[in-house]
C-alpha atoms as a PDB file:
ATOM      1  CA  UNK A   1       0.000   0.000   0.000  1.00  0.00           C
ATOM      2  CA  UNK A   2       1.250   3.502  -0.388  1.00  0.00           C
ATOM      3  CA  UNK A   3       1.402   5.834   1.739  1.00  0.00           C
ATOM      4  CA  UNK A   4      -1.476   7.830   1.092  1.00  0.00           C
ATOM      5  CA  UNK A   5      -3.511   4.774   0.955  1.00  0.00           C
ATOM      6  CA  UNK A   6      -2.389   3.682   4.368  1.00  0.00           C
ATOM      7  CA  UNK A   7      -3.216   7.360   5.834  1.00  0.00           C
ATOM      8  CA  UNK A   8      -6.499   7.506   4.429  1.00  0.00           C
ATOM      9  CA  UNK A   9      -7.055   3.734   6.196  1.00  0.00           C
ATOM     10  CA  UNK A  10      -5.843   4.708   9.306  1.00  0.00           C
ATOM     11  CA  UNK A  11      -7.587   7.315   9.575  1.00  0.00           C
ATOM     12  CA  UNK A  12     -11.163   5.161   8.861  1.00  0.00           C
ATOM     13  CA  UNK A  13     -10.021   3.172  11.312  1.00  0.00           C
ATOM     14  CA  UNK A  14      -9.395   5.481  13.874  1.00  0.00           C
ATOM     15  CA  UNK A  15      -5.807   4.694  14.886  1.00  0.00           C
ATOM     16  CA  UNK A  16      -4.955   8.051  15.245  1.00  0.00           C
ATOM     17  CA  UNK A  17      -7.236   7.826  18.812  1.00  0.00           C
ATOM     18  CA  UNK A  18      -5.730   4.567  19.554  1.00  0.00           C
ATOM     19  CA  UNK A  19      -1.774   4.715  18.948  1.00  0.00           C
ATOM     20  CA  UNK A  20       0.767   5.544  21.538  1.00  0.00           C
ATOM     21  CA  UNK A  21       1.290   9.168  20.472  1.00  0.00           C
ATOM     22  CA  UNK A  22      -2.734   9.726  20.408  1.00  0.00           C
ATOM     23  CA  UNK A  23      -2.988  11.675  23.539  1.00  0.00           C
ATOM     24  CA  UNK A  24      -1.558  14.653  21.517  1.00  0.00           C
ATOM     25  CA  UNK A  25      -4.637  14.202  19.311  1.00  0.00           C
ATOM     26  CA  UNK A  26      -7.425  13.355  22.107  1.00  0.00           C
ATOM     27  CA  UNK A  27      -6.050  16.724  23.764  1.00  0.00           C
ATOM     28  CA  UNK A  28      -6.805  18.988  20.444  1.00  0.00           C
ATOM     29  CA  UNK A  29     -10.441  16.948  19.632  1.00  0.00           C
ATOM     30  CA  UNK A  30     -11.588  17.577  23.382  1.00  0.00           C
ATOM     31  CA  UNK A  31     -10.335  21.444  22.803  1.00  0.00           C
ATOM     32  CA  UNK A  32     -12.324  21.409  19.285  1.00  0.00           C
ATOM     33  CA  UNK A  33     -14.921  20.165  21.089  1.00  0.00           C
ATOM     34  CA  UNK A  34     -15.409  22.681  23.849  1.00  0.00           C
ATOM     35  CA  UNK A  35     -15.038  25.207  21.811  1.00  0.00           C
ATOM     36  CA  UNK A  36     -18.163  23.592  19.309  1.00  0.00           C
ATOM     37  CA  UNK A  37     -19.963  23.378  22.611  1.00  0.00           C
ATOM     38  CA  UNK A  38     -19.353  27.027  23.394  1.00  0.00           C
ATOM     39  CA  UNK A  39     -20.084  28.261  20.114  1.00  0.00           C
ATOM     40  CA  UNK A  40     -23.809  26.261  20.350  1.00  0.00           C
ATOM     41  CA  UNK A  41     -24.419  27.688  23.659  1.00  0.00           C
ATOM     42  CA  UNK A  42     -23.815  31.422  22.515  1.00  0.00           C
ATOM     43  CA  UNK A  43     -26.153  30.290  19.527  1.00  0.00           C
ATOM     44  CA  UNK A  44     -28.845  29.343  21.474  1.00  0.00           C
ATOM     45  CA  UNK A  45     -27.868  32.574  23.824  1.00  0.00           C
ATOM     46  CA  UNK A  46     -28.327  35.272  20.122  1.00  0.00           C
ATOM     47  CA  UNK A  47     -31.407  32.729  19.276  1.00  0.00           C
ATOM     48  CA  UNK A  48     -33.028  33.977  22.131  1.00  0.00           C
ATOM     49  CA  UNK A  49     -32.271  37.342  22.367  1.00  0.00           C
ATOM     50  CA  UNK A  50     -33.535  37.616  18.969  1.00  0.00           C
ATOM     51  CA  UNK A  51     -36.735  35.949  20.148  1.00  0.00           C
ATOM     52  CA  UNK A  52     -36.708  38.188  23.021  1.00  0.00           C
ATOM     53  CA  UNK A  53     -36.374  41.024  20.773  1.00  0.00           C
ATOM     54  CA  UNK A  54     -39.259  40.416  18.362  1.00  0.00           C
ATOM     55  CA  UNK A  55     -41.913  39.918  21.338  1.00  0.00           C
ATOM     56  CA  UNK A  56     -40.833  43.359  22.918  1.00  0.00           C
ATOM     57  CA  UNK A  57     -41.108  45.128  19.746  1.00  0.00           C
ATOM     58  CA  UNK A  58     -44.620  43.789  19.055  1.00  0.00           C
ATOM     59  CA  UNK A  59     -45.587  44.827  22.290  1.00  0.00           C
ATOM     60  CA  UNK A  60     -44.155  48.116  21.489  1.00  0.00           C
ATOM     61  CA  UNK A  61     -45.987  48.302  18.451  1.00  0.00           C
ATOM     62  CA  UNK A  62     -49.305  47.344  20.296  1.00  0.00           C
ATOM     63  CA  UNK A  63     -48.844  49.283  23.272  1.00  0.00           C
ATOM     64  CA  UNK A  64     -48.454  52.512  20.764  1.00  0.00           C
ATOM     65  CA  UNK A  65     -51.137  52.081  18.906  1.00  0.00           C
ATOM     66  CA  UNK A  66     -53.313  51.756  22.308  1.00  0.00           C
ATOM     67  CA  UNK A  67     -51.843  55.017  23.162  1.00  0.00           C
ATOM     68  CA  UNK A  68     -52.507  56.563  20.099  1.00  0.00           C
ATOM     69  CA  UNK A  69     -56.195  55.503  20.580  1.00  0.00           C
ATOM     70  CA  UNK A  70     -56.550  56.629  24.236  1.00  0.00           C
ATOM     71  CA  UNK A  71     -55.539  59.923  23.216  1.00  0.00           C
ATOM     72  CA  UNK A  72     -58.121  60.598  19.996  1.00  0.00           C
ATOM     73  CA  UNK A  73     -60.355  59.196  22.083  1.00  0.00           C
ATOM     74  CA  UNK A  74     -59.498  61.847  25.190  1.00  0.00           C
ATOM     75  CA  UNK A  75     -59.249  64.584  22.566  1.00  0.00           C
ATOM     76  CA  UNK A  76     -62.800  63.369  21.369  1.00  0.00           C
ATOM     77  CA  UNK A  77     -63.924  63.775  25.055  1.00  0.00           C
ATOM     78  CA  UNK A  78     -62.366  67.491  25.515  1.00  0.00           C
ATOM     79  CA  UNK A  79     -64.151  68.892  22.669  1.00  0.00           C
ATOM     80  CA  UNK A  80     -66.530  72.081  23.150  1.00  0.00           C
ATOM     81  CA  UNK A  81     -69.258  69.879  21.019  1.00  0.00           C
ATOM     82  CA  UNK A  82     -68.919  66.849  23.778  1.00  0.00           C
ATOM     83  CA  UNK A  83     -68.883  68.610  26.408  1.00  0.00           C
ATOM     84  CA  UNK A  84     -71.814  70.778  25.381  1.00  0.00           C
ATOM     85  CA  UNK A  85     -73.775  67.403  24.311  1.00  0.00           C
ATOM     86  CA  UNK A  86     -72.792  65.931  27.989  1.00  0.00           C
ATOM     87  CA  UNK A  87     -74.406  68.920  29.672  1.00  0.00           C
ATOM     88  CA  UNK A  88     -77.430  69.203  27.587  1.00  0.00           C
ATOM     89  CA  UNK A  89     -78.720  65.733  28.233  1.00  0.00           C
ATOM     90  CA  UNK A  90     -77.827  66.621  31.833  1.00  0.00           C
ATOM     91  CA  UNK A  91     -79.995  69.446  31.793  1.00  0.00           C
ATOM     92  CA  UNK A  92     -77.090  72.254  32.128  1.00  0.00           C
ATOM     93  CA  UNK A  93     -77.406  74.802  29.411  1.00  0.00           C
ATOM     94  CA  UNK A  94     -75.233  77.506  28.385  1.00  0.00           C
ATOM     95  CA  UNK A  95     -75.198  80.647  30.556  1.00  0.00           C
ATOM     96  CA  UNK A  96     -76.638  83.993  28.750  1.00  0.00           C
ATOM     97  CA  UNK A  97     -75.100  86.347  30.907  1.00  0.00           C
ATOM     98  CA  UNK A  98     -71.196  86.580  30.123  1.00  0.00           C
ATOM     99  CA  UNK A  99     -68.896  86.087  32.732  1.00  0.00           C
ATOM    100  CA  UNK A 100     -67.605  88.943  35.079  1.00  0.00           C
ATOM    101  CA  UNK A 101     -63.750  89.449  36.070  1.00  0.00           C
ATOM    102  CA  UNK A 102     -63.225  89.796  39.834  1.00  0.00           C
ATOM    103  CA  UNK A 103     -60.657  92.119  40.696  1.00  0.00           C
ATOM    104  CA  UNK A 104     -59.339  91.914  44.272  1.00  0.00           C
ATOM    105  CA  UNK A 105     -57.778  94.778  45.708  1.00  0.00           C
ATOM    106  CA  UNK A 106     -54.794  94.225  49.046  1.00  0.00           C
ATOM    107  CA  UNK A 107     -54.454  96.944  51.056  1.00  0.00           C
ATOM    108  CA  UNK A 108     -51.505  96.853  53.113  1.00  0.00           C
END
């Protein structure tokens, strides 16, 4: 066999994890392996935060648009015409007599 040959069939094998020299190899697959491991956890981690993210903006979005209703609708309720209809059907109507300024006068 040449040589090629006999590292591609060692290599199927897996003598390179069971020779004498392997430990050098065992020590870099565990370190590939940790670092696999840490790169899947901060994944996960970014996968989340995306998540996270999303739902907050949503809730942004909805919470807005429930603001933006809640004040047309207070605007609505501070008109002179609303107000007006509110005291009509209340039985308050419009005074005829304009108001009078009160002046106060301190004497020290």
């Amino acid at each position: 066999m040449s040589k090629v040959k006999r590292g591609v069939y060692d290599f199927l094998r897996g003598s390179f994890l069971t020779d004498e020299k392997s430990y050098r190899n065992w020590r870099i697959i565990l370190f590939v392996v940790v670092l696999l491991l840490i790169m899947i956890s901060s994944s996960h981690s970014a996968d989340k935060k995306v998540i996270k993210i999303a739902d907050l903006n949503k809730k942004k979005r909805s919470l807005n648009a429930e603001y933006i209703d809640t004040k047309t609708t207070l605007m609505q309720m501070k008109m002179e015409s609303s107000i007006r209809e509110k005291a009509m059907k209340r039985g308050l109507l419009p005074s005829e007599e304009p108001p009078k300024k009160i002046k106060v006068i301190v004497n020290q």
